[in-house]
Protein backbone atom coordinates (compact mmCIF):
# COMPACT_ATOMS: atom_id res chain seq x y z
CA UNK A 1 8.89 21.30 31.56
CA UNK A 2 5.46 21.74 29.88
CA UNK A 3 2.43 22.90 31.92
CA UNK A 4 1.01 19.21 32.26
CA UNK A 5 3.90 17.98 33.49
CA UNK A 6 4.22 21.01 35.89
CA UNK A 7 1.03 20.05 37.46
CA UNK A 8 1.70 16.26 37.32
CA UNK A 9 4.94 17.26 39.25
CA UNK A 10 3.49 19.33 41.97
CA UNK A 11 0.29 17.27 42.52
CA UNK A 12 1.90 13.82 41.22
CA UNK A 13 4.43 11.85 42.29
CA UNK A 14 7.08 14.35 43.00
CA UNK A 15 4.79 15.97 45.40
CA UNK A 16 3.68 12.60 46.62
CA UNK A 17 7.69 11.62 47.30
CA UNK A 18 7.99 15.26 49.13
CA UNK A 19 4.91 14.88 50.88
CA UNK A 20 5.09 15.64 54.73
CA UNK A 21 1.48 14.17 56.39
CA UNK A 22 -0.72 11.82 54.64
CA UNK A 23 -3.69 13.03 53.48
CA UNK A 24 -7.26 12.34 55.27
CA UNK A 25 -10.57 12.73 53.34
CA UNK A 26 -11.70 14.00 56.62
CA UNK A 27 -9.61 17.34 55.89
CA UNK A 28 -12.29 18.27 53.92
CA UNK A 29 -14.74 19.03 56.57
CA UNK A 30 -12.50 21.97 57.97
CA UNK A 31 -13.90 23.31 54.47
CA UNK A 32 -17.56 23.54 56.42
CA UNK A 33 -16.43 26.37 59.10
CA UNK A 34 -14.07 27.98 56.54
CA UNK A 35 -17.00 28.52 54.04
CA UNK A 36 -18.74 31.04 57.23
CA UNK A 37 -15.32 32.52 58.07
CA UNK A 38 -14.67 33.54 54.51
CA UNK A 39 -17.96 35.16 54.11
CA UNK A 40 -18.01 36.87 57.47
CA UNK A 41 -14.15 38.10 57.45
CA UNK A 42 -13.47 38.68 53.98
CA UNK A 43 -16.77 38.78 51.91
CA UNK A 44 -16.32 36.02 50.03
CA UNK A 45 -19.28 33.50 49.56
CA UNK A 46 -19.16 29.80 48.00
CA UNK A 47 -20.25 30.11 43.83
CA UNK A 48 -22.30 26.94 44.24
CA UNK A 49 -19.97 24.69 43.23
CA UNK A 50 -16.61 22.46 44.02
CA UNK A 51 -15.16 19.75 42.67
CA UNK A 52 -12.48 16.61 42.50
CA UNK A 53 -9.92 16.37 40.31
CA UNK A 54 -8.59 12.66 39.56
CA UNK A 55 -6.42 11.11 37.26
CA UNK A 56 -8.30 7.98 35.29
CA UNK A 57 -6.85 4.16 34.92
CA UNK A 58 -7.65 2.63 31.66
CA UNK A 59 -9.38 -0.82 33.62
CA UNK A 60 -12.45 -2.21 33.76
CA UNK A 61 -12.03 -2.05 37.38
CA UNK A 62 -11.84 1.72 38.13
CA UNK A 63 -14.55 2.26 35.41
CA UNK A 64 -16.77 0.20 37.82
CA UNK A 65 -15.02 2.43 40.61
CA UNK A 66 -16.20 5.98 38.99
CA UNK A 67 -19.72 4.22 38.10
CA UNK A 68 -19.79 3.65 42.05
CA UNK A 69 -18.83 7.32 42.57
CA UNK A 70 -21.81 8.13 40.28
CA UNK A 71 -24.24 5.78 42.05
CA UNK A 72 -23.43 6.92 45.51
CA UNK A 73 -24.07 10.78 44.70
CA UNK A 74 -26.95 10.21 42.31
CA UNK A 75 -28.23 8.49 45.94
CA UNK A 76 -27.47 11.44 48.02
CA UNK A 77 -28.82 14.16 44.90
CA UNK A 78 -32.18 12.89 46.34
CA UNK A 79 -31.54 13.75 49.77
CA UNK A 80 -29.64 16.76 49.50
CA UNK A 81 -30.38 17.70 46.10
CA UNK A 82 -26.59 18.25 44.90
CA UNK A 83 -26.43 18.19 41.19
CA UNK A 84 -23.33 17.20 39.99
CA UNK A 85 -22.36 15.68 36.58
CA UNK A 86 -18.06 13.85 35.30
CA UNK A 87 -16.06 15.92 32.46
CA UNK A 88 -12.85 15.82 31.02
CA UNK A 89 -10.60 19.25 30.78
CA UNK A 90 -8.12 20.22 28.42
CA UNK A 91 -5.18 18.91 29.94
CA UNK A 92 -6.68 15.86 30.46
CA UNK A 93 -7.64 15.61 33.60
CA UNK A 94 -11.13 14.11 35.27
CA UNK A 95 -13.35 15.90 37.21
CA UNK A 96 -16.49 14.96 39.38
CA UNK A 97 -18.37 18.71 39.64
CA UNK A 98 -20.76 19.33 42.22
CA UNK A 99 -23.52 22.02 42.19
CA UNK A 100 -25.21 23.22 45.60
CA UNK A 101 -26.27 26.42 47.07
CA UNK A 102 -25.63 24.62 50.48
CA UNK A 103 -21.94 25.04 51.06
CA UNK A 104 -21.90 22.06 53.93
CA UNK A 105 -23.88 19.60 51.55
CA UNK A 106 -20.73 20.22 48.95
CA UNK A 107 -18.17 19.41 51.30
CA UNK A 108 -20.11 16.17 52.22
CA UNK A 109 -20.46 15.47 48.56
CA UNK A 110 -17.12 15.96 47.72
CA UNK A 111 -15.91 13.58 51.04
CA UNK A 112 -18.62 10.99 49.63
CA UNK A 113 -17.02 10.50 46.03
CA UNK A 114 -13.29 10.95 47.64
CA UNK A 115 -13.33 8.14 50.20
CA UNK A 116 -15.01 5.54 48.00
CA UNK A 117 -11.89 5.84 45.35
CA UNK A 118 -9.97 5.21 48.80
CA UNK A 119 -12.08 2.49 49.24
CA UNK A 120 -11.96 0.98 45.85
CA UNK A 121 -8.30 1.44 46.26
CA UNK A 122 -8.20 4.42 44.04
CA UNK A 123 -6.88 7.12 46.69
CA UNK A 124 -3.76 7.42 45.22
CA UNK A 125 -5.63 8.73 41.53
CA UNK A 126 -7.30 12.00 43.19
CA UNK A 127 -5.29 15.00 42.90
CA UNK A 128 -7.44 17.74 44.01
CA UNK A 129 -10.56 19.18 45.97
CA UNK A 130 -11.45 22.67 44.60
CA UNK A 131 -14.20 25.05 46.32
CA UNK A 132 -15.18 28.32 45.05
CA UNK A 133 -15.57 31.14 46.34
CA UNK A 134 -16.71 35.10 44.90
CA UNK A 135 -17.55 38.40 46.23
CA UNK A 136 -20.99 39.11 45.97
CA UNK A 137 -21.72 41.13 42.65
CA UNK A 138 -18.21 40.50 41.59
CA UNK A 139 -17.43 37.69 39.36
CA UNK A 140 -21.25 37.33 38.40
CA UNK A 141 -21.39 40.56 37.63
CA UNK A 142 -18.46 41.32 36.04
CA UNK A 143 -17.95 37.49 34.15
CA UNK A 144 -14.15 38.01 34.43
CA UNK A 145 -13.29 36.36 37.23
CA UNK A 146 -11.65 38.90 38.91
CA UNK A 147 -13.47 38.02 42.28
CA UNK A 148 -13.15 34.50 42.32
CA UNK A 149 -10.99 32.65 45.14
CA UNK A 150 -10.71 29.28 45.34
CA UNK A 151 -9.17 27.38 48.54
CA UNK A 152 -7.15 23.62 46.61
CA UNK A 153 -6.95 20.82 48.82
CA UNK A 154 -3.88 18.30 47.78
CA UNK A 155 -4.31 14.98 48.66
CA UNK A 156 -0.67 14.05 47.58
CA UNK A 157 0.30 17.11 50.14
CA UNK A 158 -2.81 16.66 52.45
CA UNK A 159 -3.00 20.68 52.78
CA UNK A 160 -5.05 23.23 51.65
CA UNK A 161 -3.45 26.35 49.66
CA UNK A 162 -5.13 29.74 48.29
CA UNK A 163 -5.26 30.43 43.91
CA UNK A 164 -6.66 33.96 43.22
CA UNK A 165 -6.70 33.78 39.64
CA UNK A 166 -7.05 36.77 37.20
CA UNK A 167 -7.16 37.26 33.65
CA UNK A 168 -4.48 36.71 31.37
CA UNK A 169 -3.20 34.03 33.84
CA UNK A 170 -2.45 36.19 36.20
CA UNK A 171 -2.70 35.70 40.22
CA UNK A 172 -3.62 37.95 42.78
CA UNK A 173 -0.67 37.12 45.32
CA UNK A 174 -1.60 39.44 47.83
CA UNK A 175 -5.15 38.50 48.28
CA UNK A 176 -3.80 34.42 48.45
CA UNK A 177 -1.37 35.57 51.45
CA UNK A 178 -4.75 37.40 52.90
CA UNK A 179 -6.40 34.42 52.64
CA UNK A 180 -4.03 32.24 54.48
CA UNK A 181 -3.22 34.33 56.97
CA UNK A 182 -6.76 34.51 57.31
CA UNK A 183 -7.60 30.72 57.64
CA UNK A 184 -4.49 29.50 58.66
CA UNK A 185 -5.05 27.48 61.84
CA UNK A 186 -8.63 26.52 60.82
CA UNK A 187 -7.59 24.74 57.76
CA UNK A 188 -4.07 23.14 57.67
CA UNK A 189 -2.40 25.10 55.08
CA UNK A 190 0.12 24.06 52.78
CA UNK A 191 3.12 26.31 54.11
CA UNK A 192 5.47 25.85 51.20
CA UNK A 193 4.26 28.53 48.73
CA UNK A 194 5.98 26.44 46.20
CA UNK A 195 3.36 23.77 46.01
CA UNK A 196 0.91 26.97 45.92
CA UNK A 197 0.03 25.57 41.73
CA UNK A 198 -2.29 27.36 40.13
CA UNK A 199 -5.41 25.04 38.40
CA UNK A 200 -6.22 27.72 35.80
CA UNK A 201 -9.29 27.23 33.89
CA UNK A 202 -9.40 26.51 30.02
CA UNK A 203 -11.14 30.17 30.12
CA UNK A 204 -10.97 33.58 31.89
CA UNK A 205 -13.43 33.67 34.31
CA UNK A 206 -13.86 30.02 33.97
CA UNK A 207 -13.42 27.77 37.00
CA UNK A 208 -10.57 25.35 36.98
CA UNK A 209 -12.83 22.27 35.86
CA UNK A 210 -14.26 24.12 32.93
């Protein structure tokens, strides 16, 4: 099994079929306290950015379905001022990314472009939320993403699981177990380390939707 298919089995279908809660856009907002706790406990603050990760249809329909995505954050850009912009990665997947130095106005973004696939009847199509997280004057600094956390909500698990990546496709294991012993109880965490899949980016020190 290829590395596409890997991910398409652990956030697809097979992980859909094994799936044990549904998952509920409204998870995300356990992402607002968890952005303080990982600062204040472990010294890790949000990199400006998160994203979703969604598998396209070729139809006319969900083209109108990701232009309504687009239209209802371009609405709340001018209230909040969240940049955020739709790009394709190397394995194919689609991503909407969302830039804010306000780490509650990214989780609202991301819940914003989530539920209207669910209402479009799309739900089924996102794989992934993704928020980052670094230590301050680490990955900046450095550019090697040695740093950089990221906590991966799985809408076909409806859990949340810990990727500390490091160069040369490596993970930092130890610092993922910190993290969810850390948060575990404020975020549901995913508890079978199996479905732990690393989204590695197309570039050290790259985040998983470059």
């Amino acid at each position: 099994m290829g590395l596409l298919d890997t991910l398409r089995a652990v956030l697809g279908t097979s992980a859909e079929a094994d799936a044990t809660r549904d998952a509920d856009p409204e998870d995300l907002f356990g992402m607002s306290t968890a952005y303080v706790t990982m600062e204040a406990d472990l010294g890790f603050r949000s990199v400006g950015a998160a994203a979703l990760c969604f598998s396209g249809v070729d139809s006319t329909d969900f083209a109108e379905t990701v232009e309504e995505v687009e239209a209802i954050l371009r609405a709340g850009e001018e209230e909040t001022g969240t940049d955020f912009d739709l790009r394709e990665d190397s394995h194919g997947w689609e991503w909407v990314v969302l830039r804010d130095d306000d780490p509650e106005d990214l989780v609202t973004s991301v819940h914003f472009a989530a539920d209207e696939f669910g209402e479009r009847g799309y739900g089924s199509r996102i794989l992934a939320a993704v928020f980052g997280f670094e230590r301050e004057g680490g990955a900046r600094a450095s550019g090697n993403g040695g740093d950089r956390v990221y906590w991966i909500y799985s809408f076909r698990r409806g859990a949340y699981y810990p990727f500390a990546p490091r160069s040369g496709k490596e993970r930092d294991q130890s610092l993922e177990f910190k993290l969810e012993s850390t948060l575990d109880g404020e975020l549901d965490v995913e508890d079978d380390e199996s479905y732990w899949y690393p989204m590695w980016p197309d570039r050290d020190g790259g985040h998983p939707w470059e």
